[in-house]
Protein backbone atom coordinates (compact mmCIF):
# COMPACT_ATOMS: atom_id res chain seq x y z
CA UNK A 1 60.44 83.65 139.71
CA UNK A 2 62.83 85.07 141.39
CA UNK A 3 66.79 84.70 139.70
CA UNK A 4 68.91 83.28 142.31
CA UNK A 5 72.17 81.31 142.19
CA UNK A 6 74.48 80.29 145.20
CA UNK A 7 77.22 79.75 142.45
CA UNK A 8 77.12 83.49 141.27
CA UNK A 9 76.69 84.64 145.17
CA UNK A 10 79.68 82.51 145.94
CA UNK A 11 81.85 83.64 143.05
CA UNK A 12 80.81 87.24 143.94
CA UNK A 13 81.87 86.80 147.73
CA UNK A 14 85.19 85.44 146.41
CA UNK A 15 86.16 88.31 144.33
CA UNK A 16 84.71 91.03 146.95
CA UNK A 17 87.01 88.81 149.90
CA UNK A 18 89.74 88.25 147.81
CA UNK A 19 90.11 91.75 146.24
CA UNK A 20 90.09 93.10 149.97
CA UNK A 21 92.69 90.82 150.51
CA UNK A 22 95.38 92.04 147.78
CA UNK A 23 98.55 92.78 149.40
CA UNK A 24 101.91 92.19 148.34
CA UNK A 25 102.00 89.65 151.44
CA UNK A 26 99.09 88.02 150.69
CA UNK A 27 99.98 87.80 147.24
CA UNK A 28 103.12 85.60 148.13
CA UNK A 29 100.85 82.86 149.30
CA UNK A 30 98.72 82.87 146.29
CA UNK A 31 101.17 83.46 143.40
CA UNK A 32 105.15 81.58 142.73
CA UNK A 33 108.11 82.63 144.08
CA UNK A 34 109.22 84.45 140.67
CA UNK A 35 105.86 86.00 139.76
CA UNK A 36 105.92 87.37 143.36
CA UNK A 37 109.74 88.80 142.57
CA UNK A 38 108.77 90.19 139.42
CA UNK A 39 105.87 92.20 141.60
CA UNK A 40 108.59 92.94 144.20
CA UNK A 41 110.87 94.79 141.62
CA UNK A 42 107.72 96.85 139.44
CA UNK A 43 106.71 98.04 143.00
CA UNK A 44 110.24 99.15 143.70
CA UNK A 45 110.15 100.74 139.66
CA UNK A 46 107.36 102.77 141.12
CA UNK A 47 108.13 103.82 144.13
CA UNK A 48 111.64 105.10 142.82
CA UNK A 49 110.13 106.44 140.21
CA UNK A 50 107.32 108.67 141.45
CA UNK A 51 108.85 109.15 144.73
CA UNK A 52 105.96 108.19 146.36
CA UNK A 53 105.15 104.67 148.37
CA UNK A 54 101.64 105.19 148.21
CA UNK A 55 101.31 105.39 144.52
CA UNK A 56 103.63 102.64 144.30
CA UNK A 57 101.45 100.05 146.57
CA UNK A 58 97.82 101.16 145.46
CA UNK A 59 99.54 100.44 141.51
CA UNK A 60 100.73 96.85 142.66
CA UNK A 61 97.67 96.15 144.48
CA UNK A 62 95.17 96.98 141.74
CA UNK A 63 97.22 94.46 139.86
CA UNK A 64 97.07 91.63 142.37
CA UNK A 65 93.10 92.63 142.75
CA UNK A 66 92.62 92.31 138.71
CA UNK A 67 94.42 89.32 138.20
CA UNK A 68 92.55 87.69 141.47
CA UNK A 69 88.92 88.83 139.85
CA UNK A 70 89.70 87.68 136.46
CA UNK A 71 91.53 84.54 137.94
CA UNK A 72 87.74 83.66 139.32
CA UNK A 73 85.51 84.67 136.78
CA UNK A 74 87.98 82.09 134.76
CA UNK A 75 87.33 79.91 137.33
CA UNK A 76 83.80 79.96 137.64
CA UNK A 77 83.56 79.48 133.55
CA UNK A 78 81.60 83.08 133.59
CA UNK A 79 83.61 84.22 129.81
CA UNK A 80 81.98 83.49 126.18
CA UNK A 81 83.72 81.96 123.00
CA UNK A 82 84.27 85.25 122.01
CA UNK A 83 85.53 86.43 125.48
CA UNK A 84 87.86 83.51 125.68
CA UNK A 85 89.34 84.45 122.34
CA UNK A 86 89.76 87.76 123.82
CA UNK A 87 91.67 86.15 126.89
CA UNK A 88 93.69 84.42 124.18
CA UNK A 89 95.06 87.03 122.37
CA UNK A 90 95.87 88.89 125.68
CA UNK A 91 97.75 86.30 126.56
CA UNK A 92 99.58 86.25 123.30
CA UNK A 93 99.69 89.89 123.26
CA UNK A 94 101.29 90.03 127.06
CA UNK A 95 103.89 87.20 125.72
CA UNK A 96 105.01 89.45 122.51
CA UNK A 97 105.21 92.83 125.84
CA UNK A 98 107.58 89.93 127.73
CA UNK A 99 109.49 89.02 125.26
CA UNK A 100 109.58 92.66 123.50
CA UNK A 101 110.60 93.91 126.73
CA UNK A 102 113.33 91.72 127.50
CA UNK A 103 115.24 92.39 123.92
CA UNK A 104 114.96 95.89 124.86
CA UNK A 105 117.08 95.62 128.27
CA UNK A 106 119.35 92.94 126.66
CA UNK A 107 120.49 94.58 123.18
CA UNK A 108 122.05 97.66 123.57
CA UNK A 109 120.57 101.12 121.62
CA UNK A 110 117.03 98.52 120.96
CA UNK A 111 114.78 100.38 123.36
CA UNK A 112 111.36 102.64 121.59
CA UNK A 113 109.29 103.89 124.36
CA UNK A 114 106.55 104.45 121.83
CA UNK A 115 106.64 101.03 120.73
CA UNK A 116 106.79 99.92 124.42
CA UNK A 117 103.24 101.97 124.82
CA UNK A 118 101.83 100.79 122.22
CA UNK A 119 102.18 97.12 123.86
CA UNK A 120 100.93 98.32 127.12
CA UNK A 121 97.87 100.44 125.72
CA UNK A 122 97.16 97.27 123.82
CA UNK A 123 97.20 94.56 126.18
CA UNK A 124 94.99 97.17 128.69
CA UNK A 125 92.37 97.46 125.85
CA UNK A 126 92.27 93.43 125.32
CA UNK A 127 92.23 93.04 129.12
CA UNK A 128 89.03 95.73 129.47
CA UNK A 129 87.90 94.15 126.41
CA UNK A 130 87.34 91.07 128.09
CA UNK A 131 86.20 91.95 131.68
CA UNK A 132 83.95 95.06 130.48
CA UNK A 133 81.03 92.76 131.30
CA UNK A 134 81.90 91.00 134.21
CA UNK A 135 83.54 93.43 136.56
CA UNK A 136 82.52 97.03 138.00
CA UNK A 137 83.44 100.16 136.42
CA UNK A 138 85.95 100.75 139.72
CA UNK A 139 87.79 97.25 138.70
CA UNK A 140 87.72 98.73 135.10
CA UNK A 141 89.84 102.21 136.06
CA UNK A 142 92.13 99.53 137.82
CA UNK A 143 93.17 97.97 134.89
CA UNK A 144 93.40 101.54 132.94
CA UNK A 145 95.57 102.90 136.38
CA UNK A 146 98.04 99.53 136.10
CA UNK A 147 98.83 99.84 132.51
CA UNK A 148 98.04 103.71 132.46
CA UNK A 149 101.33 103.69 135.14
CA UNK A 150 103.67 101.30 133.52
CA UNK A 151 103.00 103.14 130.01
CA UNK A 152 104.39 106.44 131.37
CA UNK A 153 106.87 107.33 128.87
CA UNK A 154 108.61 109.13 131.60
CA UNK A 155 109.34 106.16 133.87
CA UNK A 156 109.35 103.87 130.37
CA UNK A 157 112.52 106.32 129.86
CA UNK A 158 113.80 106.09 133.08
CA UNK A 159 113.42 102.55 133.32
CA UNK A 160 115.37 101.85 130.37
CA UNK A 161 118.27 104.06 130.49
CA UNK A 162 121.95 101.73 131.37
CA UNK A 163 122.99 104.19 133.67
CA UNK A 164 120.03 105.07 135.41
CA UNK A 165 119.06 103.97 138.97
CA UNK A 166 116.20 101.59 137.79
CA UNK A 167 118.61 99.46 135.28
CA UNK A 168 119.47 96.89 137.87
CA UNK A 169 115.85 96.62 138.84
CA UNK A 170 114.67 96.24 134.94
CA UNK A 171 117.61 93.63 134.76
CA UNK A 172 115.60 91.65 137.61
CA UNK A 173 112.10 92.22 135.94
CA UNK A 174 113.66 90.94 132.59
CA UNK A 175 114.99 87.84 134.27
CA UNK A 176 111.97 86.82 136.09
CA UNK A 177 110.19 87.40 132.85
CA UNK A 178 112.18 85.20 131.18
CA UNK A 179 111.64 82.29 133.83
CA UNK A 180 108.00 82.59 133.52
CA UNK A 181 108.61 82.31 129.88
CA UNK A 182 110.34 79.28 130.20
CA UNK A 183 107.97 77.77 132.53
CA UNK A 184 105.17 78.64 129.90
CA UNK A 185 103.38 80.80 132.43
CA UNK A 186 103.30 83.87 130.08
C-alpha cells in the first residue's frame, strides 16, 4: 500500500512556498511590527559589519525561512515529546540570550563575547537538535549560517563597543528585545 498523505503534501508545499517567499517585505506581513524592527536593525548589524549587502540579506533571510519551516512543522503537530522538550528549552535558552544580551548593552564594562558565543552556539545546537529530523540538510546549514554569523566574535566585538558605529543599532535591538519580553513572545 502505497504511503500517501495530503496533510504531509500540504505541509510540505507550505514550507517549500513559504521559504521561497522569505523576504524582509514579506516578512512584515507575517511577523509584528517590533519583531520585524528587531530584523530591520540585525540586517543593518550585518551589512555594516561585513560591508557587504548580500551577506547581510541571505543571513536575515535564512532566518525568516527557519523560523517559517519550524513555525509549520509546529503547526502541523509533526515534533515528539522529546522534540517538544527540545523546543522548550530553546525557548528558555533564547530568553536567558535576550535577556543576557540586553544587561550587556545596558551595564557598562558587563559585556564577555565568549559568554555571548556560548549562548548563540547553544541555542543553534538546541534549534538543529530539534529540526535534525524534519528539515533538509540545506535548512540545517541555515540555522548553523544564522547563529554561525551573529556568534562572530569580531562583529560580537564590534557590536558591543559604546563608541562604535553599531552601538545605536544594538541600543534598538536591545529595546525591541525587551518589548517582546514584555509581551511574553520570547
Amino acid at each position: 500500500m502505497e504511503a500517501f498523505s495530503s496533510k504531509d503534501m500540504a505541509m510540505k508545499a507550505q514550507k517549500k512556498i513559504l521559504s521561497h517567499m522569505a523576504s524582509k517585505s514579506v516578512a512584515h506581513m507575517f511577523i509584528d511590527d517590533n519583531s520585524s524592527e528587531v530584523l530591520d536593525e540585525l540586517y543593518r548589524v550585518s551589512k555594516e559589519h561585513t560591508g557587504n549587502r548580500n551577506e547581510a540579506q541571505k543571513v536575515v533571510k535564512n532566518m525568516i525561512k527557519i523560523a517559517v519551516k519550524v513555525g509549520v512543522l509546529f503547526r502541523h503537530g509533526k515534533f515528539s515529546a522529546d522534540e517538544l522538550s527540545v523546543a522548550q528549552d530553546f525557548r528558555k535558552k533564547l530568553h536567558h540570550g535576550a535577556m543576557t544580551a540586553i544587561s550587556f548593552q545596558e551595564v557598562e564594562f558587563t559585556f564577555d563575547k565568549s559568554v555571548m558565543m556560548e549562548l548563540l552556539a547553544e541555542c543553534r545546537d538546541l534549534r538543529l537538535k530539534l529540526v535534525e529530523k524534519h528539515l533538509t540538510p540545506k535548512s540545517l546549514d541555515r540555522i548553523r549560517h544564522v547563529f554561525n554569523h551573529y556568534s562572530d566574535p569580531e562583529l560580537l566585538t564590534h557590536l558591543y563597543d559604546p563608541q562604535g558605529t553599531l552601538w545605536p543599532k544594538l541600543g534598538k535591538i536591545c529595546s525591541g528585545l525587551n518589548r517582546m519580553i514584555e509581551e511574553g513572545k520570547l
